[in-house]
PDB file of N, CA and C in Angstrom:
ATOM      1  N   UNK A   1      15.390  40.114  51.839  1.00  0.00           N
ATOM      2  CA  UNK A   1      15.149  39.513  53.135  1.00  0.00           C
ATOM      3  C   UNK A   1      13.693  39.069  53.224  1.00  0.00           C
ATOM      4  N   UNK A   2      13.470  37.877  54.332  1.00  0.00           N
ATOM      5  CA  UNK A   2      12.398  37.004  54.317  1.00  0.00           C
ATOM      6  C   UNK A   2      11.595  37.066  55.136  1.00  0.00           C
ATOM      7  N   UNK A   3      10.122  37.802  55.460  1.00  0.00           N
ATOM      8  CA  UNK A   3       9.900  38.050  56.452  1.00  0.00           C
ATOM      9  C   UNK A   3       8.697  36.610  57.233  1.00  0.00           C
ATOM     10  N   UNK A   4       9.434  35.744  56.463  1.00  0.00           N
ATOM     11  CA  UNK A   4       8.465  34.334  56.855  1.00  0.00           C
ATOM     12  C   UNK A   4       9.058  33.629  57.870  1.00  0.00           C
ATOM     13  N   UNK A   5       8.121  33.476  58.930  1.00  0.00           N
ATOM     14  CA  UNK A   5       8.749  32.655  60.023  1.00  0.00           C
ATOM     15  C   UNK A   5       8.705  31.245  59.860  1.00  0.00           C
ATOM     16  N   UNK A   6      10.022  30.797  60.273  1.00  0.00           N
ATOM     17  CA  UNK A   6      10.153  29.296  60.114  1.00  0.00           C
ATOM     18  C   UNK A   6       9.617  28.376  60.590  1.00  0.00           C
ATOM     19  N   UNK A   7       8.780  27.331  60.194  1.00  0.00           N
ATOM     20  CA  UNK A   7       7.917  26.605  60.851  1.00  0.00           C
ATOM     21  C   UNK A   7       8.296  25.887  61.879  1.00  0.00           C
ATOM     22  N   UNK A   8       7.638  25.851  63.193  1.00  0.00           N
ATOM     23  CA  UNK A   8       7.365  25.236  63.987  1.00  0.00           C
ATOM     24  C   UNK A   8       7.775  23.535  64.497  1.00  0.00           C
ATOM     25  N   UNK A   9       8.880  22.817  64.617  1.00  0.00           N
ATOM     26  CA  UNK A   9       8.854  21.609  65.132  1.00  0.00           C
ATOM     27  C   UNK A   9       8.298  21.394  65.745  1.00  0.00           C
ATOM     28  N   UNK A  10       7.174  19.905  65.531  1.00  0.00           N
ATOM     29  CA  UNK A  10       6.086  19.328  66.661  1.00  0.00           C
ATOM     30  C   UNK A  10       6.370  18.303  66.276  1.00  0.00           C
ATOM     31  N   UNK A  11       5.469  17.578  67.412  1.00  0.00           N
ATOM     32  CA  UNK A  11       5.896  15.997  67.660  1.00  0.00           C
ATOM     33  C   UNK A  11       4.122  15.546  67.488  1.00  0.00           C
ATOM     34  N   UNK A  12       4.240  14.208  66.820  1.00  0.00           N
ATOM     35  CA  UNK A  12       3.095  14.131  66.105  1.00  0.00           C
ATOM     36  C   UNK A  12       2.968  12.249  66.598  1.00  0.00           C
ATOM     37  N   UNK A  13       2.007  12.001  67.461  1.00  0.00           N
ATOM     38  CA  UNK A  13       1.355  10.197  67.994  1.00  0.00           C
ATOM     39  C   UNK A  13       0.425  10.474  67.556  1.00  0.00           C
ATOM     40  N   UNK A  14       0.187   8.987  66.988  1.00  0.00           N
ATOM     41  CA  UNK A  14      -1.032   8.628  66.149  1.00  0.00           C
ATOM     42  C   UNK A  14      -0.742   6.750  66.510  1.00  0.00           C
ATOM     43  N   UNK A  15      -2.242   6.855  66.549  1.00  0.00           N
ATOM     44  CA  UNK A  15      -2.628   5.459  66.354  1.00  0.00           C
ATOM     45  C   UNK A  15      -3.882   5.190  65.380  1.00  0.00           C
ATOM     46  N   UNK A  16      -3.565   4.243  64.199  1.00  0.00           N
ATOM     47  CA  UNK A  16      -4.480   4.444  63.426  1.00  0.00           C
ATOM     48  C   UNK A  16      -4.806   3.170  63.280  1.00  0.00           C
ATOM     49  N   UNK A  17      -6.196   2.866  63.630  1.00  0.00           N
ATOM     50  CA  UNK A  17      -7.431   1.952  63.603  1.00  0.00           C
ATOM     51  C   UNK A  17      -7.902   1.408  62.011  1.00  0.00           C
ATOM     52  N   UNK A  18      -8.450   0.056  62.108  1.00  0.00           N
ATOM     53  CA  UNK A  18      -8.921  -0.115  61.037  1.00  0.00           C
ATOM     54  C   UNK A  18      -8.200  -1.726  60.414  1.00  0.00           C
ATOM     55  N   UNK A  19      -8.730  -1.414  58.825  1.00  0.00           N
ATOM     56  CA  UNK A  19      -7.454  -3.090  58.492  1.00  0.00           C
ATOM     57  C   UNK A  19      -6.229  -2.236  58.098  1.00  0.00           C
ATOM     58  N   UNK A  20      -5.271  -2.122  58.763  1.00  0.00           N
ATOM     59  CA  UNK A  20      -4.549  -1.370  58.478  1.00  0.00           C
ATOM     60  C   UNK A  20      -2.882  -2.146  58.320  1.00  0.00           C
ATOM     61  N   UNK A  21      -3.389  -3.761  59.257  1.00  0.00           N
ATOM     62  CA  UNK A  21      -2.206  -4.771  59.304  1.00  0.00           C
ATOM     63  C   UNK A  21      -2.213  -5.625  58.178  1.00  0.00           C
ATOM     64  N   UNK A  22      -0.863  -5.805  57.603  1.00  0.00           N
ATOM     65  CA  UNK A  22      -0.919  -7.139  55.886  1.00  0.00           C
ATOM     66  C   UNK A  22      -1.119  -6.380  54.770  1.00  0.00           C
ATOM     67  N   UNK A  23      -1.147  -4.762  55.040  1.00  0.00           N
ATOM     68  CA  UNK A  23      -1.247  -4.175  53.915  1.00  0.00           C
ATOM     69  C   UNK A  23      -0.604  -3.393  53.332  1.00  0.00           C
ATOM     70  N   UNK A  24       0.758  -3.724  54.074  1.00  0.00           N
ATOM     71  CA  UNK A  24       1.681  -2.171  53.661  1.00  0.00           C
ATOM     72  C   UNK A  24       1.679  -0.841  54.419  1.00  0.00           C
ATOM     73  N   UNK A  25       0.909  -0.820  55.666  1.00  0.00           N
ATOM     74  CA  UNK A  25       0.952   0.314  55.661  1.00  0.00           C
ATOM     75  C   UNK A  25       2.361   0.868  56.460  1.00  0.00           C
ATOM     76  N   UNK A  26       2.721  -0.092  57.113  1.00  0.00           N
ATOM     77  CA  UNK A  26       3.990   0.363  58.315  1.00  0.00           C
ATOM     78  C   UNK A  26       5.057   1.039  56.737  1.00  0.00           C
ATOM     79  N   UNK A  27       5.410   0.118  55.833  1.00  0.00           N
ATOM     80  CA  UNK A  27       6.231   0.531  54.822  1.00  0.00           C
ATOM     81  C   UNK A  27       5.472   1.966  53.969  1.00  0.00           C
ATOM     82  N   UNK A  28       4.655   1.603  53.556  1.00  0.00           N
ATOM     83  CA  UNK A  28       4.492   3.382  52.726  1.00  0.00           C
ATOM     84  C   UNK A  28       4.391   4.645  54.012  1.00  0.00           C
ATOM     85  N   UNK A  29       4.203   4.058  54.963  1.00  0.00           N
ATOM     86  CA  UNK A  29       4.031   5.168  56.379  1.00  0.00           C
ATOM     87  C   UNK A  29       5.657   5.576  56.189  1.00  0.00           C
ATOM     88  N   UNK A  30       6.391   4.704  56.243  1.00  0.00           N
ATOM     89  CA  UNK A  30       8.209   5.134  56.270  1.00  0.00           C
ATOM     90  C   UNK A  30       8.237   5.214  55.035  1.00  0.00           C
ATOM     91  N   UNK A  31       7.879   5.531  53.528  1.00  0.00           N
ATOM     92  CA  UNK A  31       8.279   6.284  52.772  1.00  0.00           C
ATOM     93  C   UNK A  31       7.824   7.494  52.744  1.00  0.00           C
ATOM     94  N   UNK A  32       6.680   7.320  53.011  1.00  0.00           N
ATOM     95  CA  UNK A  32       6.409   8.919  52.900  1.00  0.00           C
ATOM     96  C   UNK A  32       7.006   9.617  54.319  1.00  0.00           C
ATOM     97  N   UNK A  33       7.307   9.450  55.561  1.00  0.00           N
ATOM     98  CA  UNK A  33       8.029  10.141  56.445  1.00  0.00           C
ATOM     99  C   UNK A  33       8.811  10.204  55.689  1.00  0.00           C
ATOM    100  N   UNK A  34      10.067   9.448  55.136  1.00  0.00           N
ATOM    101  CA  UNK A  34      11.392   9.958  54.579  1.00  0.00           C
ATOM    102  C   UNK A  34      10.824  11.027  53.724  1.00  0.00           C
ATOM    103  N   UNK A  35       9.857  10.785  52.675  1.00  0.00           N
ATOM    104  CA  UNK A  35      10.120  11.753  51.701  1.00  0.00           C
ATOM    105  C   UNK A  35       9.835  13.461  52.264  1.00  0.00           C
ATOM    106  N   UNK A  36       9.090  13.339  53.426  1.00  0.00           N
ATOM    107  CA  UNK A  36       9.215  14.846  54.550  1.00  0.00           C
ATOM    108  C   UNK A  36       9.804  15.220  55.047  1.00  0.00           C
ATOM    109  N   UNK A  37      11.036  14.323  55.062  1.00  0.00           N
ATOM    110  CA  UNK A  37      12.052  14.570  56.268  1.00  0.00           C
ATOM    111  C   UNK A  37      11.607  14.242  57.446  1.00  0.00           C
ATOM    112  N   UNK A  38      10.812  13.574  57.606  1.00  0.00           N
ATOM    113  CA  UNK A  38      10.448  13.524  59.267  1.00  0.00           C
ATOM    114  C   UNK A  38      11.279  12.584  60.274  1.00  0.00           C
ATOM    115  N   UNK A  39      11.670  13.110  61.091  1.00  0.00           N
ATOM    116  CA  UNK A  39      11.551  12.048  62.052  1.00  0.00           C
ATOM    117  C   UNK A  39      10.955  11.185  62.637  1.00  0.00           C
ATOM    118  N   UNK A  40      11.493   9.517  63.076  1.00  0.00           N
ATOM    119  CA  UNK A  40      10.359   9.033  64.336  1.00  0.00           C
ATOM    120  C   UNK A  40      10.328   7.422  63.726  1.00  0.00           C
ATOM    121  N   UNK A  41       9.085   7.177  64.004  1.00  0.00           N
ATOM    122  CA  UNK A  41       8.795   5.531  63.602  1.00  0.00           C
ATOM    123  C   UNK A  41       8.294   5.247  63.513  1.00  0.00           C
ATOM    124  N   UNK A  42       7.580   3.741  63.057  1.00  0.00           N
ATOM    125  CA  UNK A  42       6.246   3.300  62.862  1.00  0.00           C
ATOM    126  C   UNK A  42       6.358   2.222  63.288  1.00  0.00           C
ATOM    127  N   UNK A  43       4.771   1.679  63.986  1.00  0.00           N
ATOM    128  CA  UNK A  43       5.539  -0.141  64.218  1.00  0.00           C
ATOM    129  C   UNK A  43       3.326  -0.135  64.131  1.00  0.00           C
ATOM    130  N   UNK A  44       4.099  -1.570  63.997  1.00  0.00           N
ATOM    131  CA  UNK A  44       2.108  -2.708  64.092  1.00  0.00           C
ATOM    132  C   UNK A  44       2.295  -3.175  65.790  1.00  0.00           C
ATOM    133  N   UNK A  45       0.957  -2.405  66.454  1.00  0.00           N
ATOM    134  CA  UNK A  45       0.916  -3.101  67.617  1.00  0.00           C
ATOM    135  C   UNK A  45      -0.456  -4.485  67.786  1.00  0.00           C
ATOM    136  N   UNK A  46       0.180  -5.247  68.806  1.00  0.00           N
ATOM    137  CA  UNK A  46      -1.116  -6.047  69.152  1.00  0.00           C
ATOM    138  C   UNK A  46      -2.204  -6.479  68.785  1.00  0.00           C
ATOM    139  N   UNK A  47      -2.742  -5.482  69.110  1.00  0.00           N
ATOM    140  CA  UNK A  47      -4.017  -5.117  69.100  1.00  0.00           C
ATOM    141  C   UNK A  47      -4.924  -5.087  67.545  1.00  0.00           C
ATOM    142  N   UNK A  48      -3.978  -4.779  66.468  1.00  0.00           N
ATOM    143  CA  UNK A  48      -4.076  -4.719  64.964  1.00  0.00           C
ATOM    144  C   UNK A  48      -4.239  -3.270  64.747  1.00  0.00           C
ATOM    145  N   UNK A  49      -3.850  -2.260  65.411  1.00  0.00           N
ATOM    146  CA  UNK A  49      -3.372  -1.150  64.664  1.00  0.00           C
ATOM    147  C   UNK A  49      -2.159  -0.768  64.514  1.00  0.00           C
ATOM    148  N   UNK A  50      -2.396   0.426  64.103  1.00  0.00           N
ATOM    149  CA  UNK A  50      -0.736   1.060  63.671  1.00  0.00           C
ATOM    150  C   UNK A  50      -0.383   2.172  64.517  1.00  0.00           C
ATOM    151  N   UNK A  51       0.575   2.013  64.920  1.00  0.00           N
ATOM    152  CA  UNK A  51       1.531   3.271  66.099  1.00  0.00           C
ATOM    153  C   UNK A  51       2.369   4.132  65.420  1.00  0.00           C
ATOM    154  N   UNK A  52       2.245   5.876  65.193  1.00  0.00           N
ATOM    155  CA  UNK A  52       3.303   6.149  64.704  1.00  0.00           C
ATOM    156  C   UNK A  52       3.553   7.569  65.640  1.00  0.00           C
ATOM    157  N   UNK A  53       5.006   7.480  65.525  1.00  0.00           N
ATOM    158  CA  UNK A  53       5.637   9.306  66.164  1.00  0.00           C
ATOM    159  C   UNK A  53       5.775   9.924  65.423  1.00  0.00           C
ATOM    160  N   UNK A  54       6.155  10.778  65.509  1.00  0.00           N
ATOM    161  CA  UNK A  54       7.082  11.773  64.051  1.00  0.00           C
ATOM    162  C   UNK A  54       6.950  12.834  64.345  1.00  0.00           C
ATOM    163  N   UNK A  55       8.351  13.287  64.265  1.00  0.00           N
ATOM    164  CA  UNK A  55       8.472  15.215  64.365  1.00  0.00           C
ATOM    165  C   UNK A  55       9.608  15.990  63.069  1.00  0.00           C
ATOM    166  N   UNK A  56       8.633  17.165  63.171  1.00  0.00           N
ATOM    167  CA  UNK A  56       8.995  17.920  62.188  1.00  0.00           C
ATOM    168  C   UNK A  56       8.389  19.065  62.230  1.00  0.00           C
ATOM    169  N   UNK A  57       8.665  19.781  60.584  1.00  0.00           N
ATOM    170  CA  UNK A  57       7.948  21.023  60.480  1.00  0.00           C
ATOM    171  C   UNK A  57       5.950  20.700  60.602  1.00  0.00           C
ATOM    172  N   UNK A  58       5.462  21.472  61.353  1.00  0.00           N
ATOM    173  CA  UNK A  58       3.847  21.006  61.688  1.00  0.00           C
ATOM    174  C   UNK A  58       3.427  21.252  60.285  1.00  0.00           C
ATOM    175  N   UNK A  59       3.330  22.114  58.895  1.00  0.00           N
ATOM    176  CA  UNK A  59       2.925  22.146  57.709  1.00  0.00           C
ATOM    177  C   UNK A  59       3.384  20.414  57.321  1.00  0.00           C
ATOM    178  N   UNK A  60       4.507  19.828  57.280  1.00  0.00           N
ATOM    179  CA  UNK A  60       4.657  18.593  57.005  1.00  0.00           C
ATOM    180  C   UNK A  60       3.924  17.086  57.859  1.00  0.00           C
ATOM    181  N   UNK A  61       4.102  17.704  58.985  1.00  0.00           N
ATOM    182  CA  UNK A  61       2.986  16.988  59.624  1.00  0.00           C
ATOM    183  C   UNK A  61       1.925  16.425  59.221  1.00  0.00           C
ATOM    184  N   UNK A  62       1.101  17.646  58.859  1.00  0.00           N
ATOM    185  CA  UNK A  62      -0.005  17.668  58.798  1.00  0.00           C
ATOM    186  C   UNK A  62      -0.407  17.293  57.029  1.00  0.00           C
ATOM    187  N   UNK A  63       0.660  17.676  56.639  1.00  0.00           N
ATOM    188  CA  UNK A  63       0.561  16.767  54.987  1.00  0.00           C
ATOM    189  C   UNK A  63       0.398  15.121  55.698  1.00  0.00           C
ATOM    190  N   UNK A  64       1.667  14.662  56.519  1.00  0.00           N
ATOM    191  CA  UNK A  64       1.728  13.268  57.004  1.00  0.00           C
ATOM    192  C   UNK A  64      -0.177  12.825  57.585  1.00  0.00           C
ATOM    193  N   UNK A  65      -0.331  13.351  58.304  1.00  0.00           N
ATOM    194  CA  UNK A  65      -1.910  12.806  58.831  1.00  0.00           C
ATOM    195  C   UNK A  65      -2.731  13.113  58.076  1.00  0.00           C
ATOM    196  N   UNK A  66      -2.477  13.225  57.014  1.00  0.00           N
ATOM    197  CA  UNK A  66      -3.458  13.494  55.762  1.00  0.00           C
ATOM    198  C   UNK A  66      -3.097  12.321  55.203  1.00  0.00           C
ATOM    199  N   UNK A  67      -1.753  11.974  54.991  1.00  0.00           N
ATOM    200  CA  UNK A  67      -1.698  10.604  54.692  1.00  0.00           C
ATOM    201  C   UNK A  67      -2.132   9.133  55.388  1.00  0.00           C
ATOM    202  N   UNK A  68      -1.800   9.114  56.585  1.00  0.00           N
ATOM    203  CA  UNK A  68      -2.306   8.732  57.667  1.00  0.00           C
ATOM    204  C   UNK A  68      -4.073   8.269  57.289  1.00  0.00           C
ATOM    205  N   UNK A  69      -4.350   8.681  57.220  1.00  0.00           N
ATOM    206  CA  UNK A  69      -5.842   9.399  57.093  1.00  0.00           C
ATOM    207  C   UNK A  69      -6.074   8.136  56.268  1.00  0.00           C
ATOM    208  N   UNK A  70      -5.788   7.980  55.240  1.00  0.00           N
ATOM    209  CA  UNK A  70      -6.152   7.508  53.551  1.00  0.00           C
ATOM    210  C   UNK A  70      -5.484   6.050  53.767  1.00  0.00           C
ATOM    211  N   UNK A  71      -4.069   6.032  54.253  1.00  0.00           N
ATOM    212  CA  UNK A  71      -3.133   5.238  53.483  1.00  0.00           C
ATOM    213  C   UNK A  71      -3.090   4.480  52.575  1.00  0.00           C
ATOM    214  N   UNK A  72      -2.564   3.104  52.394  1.00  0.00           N
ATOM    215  CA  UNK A  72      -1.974   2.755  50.888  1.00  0.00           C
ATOM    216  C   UNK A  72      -3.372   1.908  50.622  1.00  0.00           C
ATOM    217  N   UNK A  73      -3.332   1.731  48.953  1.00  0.00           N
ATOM    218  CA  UNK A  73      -4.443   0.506  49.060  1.00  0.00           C
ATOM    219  C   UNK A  73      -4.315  -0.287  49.155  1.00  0.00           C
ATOM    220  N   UNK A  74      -5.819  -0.744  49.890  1.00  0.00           N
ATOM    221  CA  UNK A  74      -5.860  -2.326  50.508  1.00  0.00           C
ATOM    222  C   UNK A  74      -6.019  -1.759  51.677  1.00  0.00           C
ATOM    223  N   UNK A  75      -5.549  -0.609  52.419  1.00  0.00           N
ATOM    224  CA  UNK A  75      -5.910  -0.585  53.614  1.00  0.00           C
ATOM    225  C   UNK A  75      -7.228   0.211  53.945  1.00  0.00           C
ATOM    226  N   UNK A  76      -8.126  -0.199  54.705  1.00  0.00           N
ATOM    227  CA  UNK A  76      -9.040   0.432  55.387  1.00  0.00           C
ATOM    228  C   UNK A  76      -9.249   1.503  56.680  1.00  0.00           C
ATOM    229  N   UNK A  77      -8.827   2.467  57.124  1.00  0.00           N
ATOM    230  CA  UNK A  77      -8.243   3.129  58.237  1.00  0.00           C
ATOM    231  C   UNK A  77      -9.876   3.569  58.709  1.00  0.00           C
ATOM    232  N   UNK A  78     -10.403   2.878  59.690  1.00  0.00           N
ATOM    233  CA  UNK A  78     -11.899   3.215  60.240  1.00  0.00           C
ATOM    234  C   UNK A  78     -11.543   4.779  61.211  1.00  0.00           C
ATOM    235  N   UNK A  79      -9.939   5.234  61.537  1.00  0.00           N
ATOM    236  CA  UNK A  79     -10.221   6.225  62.398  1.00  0.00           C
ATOM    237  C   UNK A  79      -8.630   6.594  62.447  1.00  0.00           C
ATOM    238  N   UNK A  80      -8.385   7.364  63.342  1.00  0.00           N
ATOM    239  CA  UNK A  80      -6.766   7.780  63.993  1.00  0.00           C
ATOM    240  C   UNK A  80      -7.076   9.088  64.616  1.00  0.00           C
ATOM    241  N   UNK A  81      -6.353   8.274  66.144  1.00  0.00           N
ATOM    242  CA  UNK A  81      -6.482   9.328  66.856  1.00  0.00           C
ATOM    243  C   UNK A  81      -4.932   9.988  67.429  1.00  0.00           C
ATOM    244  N   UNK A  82      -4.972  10.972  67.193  1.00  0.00           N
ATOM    245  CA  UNK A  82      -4.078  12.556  67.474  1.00  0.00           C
ATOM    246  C   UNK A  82      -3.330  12.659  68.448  1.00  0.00           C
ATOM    247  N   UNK A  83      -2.431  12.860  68.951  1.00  0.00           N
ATOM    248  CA  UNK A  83      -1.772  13.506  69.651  1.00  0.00           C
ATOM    249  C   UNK A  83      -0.756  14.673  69.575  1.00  0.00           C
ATOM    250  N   UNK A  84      -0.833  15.866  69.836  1.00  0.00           N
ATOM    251  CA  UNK A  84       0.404  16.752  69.295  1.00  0.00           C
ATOM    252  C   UNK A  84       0.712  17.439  70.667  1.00  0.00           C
ATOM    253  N   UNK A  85       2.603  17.532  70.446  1.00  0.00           N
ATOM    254  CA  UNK A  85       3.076  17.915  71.374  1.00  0.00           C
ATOM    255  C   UNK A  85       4.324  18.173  70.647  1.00  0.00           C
ATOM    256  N   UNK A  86       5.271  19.045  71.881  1.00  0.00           N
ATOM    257  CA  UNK A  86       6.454  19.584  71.556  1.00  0.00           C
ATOM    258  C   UNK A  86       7.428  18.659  70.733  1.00  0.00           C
ATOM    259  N   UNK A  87       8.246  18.625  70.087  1.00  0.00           N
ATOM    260  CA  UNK A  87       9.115  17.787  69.442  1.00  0.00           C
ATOM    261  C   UNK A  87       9.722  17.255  70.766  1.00  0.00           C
ATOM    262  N   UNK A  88      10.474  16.654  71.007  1.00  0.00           N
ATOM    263  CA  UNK A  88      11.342  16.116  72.183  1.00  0.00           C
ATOM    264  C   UNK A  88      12.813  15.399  71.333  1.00  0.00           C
ATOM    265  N   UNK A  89      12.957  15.416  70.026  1.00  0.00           N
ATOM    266  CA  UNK A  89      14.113  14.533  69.049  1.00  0.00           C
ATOM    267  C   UNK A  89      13.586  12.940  69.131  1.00  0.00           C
ATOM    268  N   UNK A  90      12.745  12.998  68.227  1.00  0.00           N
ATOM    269  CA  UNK A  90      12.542  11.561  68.207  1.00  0.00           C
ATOM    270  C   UNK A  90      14.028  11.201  67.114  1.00  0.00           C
ATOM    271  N   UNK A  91      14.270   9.786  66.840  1.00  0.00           N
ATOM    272  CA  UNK A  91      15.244   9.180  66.289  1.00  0.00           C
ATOM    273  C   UNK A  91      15.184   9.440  64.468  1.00  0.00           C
ATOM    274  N   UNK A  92      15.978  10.078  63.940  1.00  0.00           N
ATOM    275  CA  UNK A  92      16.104   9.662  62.452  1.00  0.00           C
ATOM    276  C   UNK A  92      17.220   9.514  61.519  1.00  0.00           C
ATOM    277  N   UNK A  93      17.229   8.845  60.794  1.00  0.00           N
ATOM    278  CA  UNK A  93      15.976   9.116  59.932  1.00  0.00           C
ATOM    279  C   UNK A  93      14.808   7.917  60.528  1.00  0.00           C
ATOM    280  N   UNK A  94      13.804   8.767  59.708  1.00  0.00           N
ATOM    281  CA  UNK A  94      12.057   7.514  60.498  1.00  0.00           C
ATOM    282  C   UNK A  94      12.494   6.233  60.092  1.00  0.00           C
ATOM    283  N   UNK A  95      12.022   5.840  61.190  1.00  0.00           N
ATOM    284  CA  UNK A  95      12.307   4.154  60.617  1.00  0.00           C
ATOM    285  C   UNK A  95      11.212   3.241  61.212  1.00  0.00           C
ATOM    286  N   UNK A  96      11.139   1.752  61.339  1.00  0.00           N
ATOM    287  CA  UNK A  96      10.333   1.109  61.299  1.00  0.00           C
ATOM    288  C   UNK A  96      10.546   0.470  62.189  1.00  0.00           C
ATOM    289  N   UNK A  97       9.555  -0.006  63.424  1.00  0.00           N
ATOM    290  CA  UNK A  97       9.791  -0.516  64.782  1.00  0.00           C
ATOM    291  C   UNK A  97       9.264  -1.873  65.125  1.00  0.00           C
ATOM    292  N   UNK A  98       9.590  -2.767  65.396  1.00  0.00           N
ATOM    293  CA  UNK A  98       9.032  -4.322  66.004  1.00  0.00           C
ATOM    294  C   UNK A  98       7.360  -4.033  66.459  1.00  0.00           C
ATOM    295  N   UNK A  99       7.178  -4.579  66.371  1.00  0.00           N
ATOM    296  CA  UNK A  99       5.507  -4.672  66.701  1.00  0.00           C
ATOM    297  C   UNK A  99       5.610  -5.270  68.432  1.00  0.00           C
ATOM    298  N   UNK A 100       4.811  -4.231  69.206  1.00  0.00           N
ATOM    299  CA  UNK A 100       4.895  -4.627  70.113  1.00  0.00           C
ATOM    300  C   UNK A 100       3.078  -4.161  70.866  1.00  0.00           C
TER     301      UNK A 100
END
């Protein structure tokens, strides 16, 4: 028997700043959610950043905004800012959202 408690579902907004549009990032953002299992979505807003949700285990999370952080090359990410809160069931599997 396992005396490890099971991690935590959280719900994880981010908006991440920078050249972050024309470079791939909405697509490697939804591979690497799938490859976590995460839930949620990603989309390019307006403005020229990137919008993402996602819930899951918070250890996976937080692998994710580590990715977040870096993303693919070619992209430049000057910042991303945080939001964490309860899971609420975002939609999955993660997928990829209209730019709005």
């Amino acid at each position: 028997m396992s005396d490890r408690i099971p991690a935590k579902n959280r719900r994880l907004h981010a908006v991440v700043r920078g050249s972050v549009q024309g470079v791939g990032f909405r697509a490697t953002t939804f591979d690497e959610a799938r490859r976590l299992g995460l839930a949620g979505w990603v989309r390019n807003r307006l403005d020229g950043t990137v919008e993402v949700q996602a819930e899951g285990a918070e250890p996976k999370l937080n692998l994710f905004l580590a990715y977040l952080r870096g993303g693919p090359l070619g992209a430049r990410v000057a910042g991303v800012v945080e939001d964490w809160s309860e899971a609420q069931g975002a939609p999955f599997p993660f997928q990829v959202k209209r730019t709005e």
